[in-house]
N, C-alpha and C. Protein backbone atom coordinates (compact mmCIF):
# COMPACT_ATOMS: atom_id res chain seq x y z
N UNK A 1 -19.21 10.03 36.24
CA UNK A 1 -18.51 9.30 35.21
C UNK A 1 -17.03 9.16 35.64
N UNK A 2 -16.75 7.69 35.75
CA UNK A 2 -15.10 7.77 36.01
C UNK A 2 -14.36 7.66 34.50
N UNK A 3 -13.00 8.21 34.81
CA UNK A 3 -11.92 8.65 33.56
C UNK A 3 -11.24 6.60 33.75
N UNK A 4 -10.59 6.21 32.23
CA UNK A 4 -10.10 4.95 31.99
C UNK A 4 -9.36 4.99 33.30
N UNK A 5 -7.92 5.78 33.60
CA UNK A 5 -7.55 5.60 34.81
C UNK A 5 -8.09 4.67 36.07
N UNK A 6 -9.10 5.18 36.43
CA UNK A 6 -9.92 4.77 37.66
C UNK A 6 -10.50 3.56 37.02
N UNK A 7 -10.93 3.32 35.94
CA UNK A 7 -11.52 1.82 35.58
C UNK A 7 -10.40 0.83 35.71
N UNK A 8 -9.40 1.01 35.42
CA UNK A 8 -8.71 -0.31 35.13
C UNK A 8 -7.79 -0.24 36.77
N UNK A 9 -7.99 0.66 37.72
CA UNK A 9 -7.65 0.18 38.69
C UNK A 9 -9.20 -0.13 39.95
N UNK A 10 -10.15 -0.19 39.27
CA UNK A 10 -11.10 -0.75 40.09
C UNK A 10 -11.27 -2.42 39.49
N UNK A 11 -10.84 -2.75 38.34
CA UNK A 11 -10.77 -4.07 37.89
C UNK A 11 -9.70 -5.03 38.19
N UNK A 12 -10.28 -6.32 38.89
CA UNK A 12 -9.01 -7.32 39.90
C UNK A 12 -8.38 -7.30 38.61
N UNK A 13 -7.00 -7.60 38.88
CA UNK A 13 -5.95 -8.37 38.00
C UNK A 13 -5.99 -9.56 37.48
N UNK A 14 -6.26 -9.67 36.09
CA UNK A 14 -6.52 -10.46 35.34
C UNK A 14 -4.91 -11.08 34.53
N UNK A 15 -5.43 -12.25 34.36
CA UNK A 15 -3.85 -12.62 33.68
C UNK A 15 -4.11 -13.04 32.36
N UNK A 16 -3.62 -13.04 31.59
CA UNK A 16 -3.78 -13.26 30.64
C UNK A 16 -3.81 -14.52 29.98
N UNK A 17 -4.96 -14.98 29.32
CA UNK A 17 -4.40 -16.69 28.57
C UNK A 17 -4.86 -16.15 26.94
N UNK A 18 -4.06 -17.52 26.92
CA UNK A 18 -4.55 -17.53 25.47
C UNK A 18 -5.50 -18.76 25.10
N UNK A 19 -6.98 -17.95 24.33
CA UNK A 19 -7.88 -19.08 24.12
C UNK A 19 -7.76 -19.31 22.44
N UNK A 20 -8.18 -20.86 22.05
CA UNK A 20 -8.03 -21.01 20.73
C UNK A 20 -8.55 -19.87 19.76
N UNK A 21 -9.41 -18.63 20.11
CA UNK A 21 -10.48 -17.90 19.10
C UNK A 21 -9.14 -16.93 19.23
N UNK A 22 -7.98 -16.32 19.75
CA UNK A 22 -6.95 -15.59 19.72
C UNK A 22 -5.67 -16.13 19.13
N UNK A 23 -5.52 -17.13 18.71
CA UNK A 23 -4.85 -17.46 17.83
C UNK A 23 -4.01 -16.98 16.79
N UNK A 24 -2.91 -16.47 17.00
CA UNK A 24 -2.60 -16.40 15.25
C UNK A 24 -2.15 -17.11 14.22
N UNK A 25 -2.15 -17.13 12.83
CA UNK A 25 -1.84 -17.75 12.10
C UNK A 25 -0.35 -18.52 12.13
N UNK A 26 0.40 -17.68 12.66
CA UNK A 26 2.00 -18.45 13.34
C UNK A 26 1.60 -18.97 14.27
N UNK A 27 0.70 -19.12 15.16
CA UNK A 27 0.92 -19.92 16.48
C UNK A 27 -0.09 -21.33 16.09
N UNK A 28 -1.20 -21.15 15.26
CA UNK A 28 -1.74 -22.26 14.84
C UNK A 28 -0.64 -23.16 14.05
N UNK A 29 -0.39 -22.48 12.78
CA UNK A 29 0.99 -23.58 12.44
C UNK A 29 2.00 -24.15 13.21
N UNK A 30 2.53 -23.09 14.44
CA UNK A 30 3.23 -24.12 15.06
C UNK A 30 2.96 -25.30 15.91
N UNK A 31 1.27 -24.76 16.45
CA UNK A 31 1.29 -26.01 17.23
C UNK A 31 0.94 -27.01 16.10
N UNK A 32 0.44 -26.77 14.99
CA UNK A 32 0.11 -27.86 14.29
C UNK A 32 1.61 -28.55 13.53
N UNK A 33 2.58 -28.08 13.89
CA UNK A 33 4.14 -28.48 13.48
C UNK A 33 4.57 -29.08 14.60
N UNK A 34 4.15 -29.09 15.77
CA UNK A 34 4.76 -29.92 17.02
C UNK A 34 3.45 -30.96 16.99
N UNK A 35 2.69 -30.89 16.54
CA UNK A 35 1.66 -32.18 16.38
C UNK A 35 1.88 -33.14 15.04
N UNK A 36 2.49 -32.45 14.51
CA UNK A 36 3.10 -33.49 13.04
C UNK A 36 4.00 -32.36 12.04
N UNK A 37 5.60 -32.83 13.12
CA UNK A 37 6.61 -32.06 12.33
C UNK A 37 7.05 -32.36 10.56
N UNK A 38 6.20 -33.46 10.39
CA UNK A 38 6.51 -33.87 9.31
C UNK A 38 6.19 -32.81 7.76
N UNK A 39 4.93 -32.39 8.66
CA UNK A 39 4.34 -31.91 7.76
C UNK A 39 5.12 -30.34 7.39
N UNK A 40 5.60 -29.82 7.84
CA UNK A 40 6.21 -28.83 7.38
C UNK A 40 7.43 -28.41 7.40
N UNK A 41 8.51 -27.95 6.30
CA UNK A 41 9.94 -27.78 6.28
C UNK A 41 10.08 -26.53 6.61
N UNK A 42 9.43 -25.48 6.51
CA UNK A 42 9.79 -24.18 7.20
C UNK A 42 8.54 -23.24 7.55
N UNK A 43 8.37 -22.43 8.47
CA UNK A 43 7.55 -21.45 8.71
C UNK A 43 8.33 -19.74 8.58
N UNK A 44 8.16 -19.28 7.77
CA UNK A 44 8.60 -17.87 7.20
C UNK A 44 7.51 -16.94 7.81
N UNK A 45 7.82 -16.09 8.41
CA UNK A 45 6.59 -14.69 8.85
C UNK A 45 7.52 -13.65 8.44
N UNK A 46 7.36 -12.95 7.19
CA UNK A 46 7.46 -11.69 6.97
C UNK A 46 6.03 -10.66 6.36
N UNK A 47 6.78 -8.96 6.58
CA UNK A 47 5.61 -8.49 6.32
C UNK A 47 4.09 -8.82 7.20
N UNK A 48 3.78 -9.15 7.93
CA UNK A 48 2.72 -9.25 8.69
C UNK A 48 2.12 -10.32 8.02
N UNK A 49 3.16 -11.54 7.18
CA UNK A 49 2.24 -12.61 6.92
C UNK A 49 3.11 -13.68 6.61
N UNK A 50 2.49 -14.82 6.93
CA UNK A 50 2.78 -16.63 7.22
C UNK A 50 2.55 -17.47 6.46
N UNK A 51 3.79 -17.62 6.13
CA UNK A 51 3.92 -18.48 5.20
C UNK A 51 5.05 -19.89 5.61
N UNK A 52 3.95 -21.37 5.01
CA UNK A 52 4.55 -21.97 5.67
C UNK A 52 5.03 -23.30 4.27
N UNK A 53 6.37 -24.02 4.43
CA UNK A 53 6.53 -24.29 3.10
C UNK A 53 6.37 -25.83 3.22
N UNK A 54 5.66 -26.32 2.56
CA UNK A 54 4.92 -27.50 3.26
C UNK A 54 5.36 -29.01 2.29
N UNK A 55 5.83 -30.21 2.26
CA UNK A 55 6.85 -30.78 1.07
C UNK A 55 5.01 -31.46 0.47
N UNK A 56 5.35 -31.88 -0.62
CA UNK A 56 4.14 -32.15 -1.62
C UNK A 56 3.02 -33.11 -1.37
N UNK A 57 4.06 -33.71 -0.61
CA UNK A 57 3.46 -35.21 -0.34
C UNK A 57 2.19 -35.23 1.00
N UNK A 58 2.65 -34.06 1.81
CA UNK A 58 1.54 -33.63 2.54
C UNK A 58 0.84 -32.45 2.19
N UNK A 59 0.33 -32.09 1.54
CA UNK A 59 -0.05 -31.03 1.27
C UNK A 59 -1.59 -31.26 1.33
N UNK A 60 -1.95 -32.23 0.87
CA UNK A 60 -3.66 -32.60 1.32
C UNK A 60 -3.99 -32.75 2.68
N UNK A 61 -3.27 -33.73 3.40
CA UNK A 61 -3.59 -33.69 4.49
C UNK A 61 -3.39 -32.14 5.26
N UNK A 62 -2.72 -31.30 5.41
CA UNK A 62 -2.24 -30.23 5.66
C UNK A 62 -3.63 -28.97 5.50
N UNK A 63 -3.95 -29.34 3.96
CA UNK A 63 -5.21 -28.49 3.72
C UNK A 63 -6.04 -28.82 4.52
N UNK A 64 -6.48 -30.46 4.50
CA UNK A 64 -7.97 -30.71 4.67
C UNK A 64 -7.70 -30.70 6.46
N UNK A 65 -6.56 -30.97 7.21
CA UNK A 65 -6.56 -30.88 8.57
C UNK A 65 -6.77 -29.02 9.03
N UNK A 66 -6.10 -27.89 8.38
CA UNK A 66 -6.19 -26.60 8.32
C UNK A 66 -7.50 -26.05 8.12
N UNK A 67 -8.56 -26.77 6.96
CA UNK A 67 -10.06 -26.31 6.63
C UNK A 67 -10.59 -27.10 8.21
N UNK A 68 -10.38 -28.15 8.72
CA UNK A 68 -11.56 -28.60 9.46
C UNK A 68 -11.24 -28.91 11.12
N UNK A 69 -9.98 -28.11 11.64
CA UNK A 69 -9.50 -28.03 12.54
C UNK A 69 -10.50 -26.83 12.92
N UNK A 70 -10.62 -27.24 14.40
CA UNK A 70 -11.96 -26.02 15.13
C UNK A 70 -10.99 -24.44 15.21
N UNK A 71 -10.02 -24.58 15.42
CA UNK A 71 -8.94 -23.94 15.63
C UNK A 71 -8.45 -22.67 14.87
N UNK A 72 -8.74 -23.22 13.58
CA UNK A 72 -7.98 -22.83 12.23
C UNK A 72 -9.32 -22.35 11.69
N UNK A 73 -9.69 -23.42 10.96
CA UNK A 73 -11.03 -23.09 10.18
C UNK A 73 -10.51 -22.14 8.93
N UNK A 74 -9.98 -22.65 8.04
CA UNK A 74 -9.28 -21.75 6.99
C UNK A 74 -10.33 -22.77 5.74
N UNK A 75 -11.63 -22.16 5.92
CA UNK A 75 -12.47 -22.63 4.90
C UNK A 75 -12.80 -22.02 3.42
N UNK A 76 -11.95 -20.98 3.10
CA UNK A 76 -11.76 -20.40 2.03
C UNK A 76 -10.35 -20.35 1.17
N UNK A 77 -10.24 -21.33 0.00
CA UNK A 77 -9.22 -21.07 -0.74
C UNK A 77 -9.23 -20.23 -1.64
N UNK A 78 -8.50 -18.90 -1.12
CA UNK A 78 -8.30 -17.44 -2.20
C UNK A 78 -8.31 -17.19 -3.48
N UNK A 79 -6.63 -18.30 -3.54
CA UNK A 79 -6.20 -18.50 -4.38
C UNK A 79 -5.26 -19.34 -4.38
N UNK A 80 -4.76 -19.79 -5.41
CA UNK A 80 -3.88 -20.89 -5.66
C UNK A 80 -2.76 -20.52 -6.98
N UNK A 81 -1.80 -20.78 -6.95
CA UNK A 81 -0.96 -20.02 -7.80
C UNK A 81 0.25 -20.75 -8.27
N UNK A 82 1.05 -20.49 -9.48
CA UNK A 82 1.90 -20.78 -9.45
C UNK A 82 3.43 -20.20 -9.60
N UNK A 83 4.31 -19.94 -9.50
CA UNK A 83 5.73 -18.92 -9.62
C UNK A 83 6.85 -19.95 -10.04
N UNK A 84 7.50 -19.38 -11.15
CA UNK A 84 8.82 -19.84 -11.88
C UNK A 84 9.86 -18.77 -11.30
N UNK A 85 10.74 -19.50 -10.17
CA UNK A 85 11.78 -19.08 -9.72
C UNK A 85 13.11 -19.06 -11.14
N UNK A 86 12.72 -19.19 -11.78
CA UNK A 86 13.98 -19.16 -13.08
C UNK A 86 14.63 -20.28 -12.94
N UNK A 87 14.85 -20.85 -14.26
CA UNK A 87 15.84 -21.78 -14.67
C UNK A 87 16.73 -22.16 -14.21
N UNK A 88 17.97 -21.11 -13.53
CA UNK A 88 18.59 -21.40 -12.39
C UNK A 88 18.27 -21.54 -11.31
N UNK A 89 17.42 -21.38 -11.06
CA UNK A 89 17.06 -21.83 -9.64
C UNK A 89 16.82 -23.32 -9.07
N UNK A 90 17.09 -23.71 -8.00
CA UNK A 90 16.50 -25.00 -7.64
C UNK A 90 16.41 -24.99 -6.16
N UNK A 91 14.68 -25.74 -5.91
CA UNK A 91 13.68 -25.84 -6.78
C UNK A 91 13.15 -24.81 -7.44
N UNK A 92 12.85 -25.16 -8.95
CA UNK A 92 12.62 -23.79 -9.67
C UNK A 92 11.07 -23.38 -9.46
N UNK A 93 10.21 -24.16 -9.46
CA UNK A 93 8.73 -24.18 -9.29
C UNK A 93 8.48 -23.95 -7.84
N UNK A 94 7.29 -22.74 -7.48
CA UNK A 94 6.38 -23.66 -6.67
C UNK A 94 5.11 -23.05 -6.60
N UNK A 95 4.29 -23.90 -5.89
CA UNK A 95 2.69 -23.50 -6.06
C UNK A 95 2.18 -22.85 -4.44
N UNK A 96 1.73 -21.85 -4.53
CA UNK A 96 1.26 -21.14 -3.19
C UNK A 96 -0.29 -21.41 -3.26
N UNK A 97 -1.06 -22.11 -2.03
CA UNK A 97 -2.27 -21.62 -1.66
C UNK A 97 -2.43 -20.88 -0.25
N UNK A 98 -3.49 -19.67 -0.72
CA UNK A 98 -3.70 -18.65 -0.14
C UNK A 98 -5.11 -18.82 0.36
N UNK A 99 -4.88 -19.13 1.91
CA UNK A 99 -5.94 -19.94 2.41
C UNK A 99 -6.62 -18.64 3.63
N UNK A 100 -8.21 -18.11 3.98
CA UNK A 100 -8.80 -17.74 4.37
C UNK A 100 -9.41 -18.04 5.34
N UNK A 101 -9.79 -17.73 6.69
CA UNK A 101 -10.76 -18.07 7.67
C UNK A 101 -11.27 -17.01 7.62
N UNK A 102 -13.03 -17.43 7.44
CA UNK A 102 -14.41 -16.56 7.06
C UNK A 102 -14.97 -16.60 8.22
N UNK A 103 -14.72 -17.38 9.33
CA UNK A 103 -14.67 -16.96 10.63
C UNK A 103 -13.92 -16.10 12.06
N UNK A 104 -12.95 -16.42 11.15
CA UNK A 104 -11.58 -16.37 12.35
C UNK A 104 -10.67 -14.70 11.54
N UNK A 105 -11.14 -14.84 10.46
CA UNK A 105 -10.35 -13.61 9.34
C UNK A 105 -8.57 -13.80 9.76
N UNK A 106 -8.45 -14.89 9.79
CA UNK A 106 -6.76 -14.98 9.12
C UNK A 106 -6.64 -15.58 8.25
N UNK A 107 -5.26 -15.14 7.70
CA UNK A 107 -4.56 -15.67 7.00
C UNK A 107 -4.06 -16.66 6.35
N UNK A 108 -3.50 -17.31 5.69
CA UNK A 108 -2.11 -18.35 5.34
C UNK A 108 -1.48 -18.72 4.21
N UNK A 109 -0.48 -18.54 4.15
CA UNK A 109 -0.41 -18.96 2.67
C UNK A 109 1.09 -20.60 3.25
N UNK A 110 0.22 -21.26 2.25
CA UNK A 110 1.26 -23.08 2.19
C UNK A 110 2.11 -22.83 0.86
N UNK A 111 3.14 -23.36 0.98
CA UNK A 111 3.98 -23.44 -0.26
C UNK A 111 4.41 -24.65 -0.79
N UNK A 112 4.45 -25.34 -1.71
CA UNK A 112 5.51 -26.35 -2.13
C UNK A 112 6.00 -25.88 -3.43
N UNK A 113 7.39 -26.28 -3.05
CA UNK A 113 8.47 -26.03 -3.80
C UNK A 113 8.51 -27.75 -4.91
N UNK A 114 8.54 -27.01 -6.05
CA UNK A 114 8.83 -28.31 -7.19
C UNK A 114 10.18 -28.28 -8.28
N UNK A 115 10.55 -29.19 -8.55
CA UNK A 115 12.28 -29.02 -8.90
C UNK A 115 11.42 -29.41 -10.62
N UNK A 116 12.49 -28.71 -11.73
CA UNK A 116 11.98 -28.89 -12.86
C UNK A 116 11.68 -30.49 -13.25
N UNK A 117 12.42 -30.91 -13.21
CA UNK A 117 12.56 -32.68 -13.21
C UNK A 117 11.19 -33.16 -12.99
N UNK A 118 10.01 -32.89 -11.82
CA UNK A 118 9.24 -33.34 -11.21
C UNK A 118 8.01 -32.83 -10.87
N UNK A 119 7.78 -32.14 -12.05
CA UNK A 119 6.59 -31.16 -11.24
C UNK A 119 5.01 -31.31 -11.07
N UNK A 120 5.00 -32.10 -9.94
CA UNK A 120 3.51 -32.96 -10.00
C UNK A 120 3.33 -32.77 -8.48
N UNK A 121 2.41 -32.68 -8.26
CA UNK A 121 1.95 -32.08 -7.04
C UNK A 121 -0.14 -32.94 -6.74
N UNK A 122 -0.36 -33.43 -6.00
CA UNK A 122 -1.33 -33.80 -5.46
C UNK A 122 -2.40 -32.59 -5.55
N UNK A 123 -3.86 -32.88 -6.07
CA UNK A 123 -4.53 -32.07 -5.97
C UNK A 123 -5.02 -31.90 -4.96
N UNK A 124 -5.86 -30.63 -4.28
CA UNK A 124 -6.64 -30.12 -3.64
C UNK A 124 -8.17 -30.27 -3.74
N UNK A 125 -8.75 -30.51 -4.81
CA UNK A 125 -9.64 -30.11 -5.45
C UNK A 125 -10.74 -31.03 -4.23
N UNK A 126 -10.53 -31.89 -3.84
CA UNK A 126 -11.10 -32.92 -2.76
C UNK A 126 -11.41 -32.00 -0.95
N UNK A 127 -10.48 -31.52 -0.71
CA UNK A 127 -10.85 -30.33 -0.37
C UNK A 127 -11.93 -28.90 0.14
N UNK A 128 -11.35 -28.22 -1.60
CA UNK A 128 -11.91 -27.07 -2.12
C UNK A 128 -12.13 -27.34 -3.22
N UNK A 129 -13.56 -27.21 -3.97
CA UNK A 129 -13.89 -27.41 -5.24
C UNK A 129 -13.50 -26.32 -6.08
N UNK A 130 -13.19 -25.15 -5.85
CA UNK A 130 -12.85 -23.79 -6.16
C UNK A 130 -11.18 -24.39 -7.21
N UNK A 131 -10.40 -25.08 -5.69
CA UNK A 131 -9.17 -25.66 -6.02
C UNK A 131 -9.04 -26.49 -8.25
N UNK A 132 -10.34 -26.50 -7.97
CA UNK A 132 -10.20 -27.07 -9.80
C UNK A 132 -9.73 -26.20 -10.98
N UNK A 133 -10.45 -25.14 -10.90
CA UNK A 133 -9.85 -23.92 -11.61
C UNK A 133 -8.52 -23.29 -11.77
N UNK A 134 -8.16 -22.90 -10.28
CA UNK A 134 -7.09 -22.51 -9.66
C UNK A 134 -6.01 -23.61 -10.42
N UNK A 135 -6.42 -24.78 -10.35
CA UNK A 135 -5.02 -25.80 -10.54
C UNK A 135 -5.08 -25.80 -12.17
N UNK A 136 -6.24 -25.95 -12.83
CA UNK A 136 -6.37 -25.89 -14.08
C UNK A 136 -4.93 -24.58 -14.63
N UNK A 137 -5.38 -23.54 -14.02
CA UNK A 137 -4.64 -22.12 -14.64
C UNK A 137 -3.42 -22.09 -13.89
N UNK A 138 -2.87 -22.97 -13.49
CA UNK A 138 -1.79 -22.91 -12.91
C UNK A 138 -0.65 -24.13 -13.97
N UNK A 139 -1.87 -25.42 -14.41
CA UNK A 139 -0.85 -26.57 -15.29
C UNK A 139 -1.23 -25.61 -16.43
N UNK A 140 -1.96 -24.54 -16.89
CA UNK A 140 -1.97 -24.31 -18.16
C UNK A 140 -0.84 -22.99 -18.12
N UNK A 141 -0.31 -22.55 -17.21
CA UNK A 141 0.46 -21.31 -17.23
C UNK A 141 1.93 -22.02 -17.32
N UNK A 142 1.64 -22.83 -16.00
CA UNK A 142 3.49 -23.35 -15.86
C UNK A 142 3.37 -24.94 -16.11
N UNK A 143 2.61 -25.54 -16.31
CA UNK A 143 3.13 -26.86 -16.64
C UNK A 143 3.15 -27.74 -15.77
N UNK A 144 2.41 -27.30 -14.01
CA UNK A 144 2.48 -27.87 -12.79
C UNK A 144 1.28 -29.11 -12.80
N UNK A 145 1.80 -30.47 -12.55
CA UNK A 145 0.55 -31.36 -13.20
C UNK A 145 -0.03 -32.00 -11.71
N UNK A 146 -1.36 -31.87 -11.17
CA UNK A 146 -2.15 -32.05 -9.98
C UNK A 146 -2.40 -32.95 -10.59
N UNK A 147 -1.52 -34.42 -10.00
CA UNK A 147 -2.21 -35.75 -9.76
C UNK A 147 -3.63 -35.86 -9.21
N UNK A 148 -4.25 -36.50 -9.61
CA UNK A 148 -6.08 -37.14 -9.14
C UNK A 148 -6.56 -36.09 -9.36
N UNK A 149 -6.63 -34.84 -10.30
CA UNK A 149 -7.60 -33.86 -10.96
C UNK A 149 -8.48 -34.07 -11.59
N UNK A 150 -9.77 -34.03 -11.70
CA UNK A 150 -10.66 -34.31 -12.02
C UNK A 150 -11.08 -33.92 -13.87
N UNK A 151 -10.30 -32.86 -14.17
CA UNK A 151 -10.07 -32.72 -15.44
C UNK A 151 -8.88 -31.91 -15.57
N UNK A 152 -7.69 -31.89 -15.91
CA UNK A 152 -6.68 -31.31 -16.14
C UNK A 152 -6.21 -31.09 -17.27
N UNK A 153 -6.55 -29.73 -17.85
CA UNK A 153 -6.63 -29.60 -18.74
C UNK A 153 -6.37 -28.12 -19.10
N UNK A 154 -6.14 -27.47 -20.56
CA UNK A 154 -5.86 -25.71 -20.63
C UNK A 154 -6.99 -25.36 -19.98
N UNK A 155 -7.11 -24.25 -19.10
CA UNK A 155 -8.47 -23.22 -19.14
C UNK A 155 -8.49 -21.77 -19.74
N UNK A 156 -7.22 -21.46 -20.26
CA UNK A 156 -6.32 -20.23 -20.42
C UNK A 156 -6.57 -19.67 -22.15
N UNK A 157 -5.38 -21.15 -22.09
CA UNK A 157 -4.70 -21.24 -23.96
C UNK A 157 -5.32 -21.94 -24.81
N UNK A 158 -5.24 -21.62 -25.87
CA UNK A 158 -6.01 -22.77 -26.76
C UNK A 158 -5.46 -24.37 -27.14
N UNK A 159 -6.23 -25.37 -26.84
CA UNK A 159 -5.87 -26.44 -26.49
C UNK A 159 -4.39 -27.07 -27.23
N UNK A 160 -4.32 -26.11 -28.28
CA UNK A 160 -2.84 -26.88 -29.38
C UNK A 160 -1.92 -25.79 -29.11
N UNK A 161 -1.74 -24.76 -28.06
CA UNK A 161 -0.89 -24.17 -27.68
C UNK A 161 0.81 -24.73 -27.04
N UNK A 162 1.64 -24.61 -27.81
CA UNK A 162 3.17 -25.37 -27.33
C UNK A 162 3.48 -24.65 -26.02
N UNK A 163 3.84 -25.54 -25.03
CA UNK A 163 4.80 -24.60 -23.91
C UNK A 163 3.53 -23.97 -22.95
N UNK A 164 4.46 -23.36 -21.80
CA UNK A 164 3.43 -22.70 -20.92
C UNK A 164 3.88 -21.54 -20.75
N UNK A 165 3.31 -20.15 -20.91
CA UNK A 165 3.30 -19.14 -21.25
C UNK A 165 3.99 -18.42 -20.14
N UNK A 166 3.73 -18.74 -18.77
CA UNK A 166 4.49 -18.33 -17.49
C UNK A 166 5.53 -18.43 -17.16
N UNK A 167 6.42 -19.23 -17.80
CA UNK A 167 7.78 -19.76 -17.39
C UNK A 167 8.64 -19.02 -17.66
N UNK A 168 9.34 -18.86 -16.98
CA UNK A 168 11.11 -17.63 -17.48
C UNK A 168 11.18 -18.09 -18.45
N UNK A 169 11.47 -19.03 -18.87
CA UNK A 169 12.27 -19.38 -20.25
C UNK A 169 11.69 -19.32 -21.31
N UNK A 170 10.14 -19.14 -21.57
CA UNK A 170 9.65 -18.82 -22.31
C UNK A 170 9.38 -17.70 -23.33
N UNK A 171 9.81 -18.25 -24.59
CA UNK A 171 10.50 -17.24 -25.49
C UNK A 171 9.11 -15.81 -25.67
N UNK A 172 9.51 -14.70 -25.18
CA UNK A 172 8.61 -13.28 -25.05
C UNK A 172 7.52 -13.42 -26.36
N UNK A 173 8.01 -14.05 -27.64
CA UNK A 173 7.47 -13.80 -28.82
C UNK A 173 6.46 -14.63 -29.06
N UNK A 174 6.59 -15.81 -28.23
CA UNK A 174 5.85 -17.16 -28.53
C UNK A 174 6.13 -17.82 -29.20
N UNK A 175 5.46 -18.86 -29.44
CA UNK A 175 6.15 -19.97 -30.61
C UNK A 175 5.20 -19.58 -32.21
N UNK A 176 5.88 -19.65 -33.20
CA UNK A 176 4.55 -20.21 -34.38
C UNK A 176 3.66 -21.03 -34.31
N UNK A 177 2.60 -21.11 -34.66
CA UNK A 177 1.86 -19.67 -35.71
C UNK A 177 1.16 -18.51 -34.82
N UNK A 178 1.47 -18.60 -33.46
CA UNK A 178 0.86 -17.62 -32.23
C UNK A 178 1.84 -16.25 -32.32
N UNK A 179 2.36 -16.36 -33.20
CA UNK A 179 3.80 -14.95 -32.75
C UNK A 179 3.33 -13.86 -32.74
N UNK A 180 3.90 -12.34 -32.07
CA UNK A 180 3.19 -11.36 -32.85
C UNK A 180 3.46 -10.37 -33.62
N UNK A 181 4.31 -11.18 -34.60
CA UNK A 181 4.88 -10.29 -35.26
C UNK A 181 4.48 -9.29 -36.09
């Protein structure tokens, strides 16, 4: 029996490449950012994860090129979400999907940022059918409205509920006749 030592000097010198199945989630986005810079305004990697912030208007193409790229294969949408950066903030909105490869087991999460003024965002749901729900509980939390949704509507609150319950500014107590006092 030889010790590792002796193995890796009886094995020629190999060099190293990189094949598409070694990939990481930063290096797929970038080449897919030098193949269409358009599509994305920033790539963030903290914490051991990638996040890339993607403007609204591409965000379908972005998904549906990310699910069916041999490369990527990010055929599972996690989740889909929405976050109120506060009132002061601008852009105060934005919506994260948290995208999966069930082959490849990475990562990703896409971002678009939405300014209060405007908060309409292109659905997914064409996609990921999953994406219907997800967007549902996201316009019923914050008020985020997915153009071409197939039903957009509360899934949460009860349909005569004022306001969206997620938002900073939203008064802790609720509105009448929901209060709890």
């Amino acid at each position: 029996m030889t010790r590792g030592e002796d193995n890796k000097q009886a094995l020629p010198e190999q060099t190293p490449t990189i094949s598409s199945q070694n990939l990481t989630p930063s290096q797929l986005v970038t080449a897919l950012q030098r193949e269409r810079p358009d599509w994305f305004n920033e790539i963030v990697e903290a914490h051991g994860e990638v996040t890339a912030i993607v403007p609204r208007e591409h965000i379908v193409e972005v998904c549906s090129r990310l699910k069916t790229w041999p490369e990527a294969k990010f055929d599972f949408l996690a989740d889909l979400c929405g976050a109120d950066r506060g009132p002061e903030e601008e852009p105060r909105f934005e919506v994260n999907y948290h995208l999966f490869s069930t082959t490849k087991h990475h990562r990703l999460r896409l971002k678009v940022l939405l300014s209060e003024d405007d908060v309409k965002v292109p659905t997914v749901t064409n996609v990921w059918r999953t994406a219907n729900w997800h967007e549902r509980e996201t316009y019923d939390l914050f008020g985020v409205i997915f153009d071409g949704h197939p039903d957009l509507r509360r899934i949460l609150l009860p349909d005569d509920w004022e306001g969206y319950a997620l938002r900073k500014d939203f008064p802790l107590r609720g509105y009448e006749p929901y209060s709890l006092k």
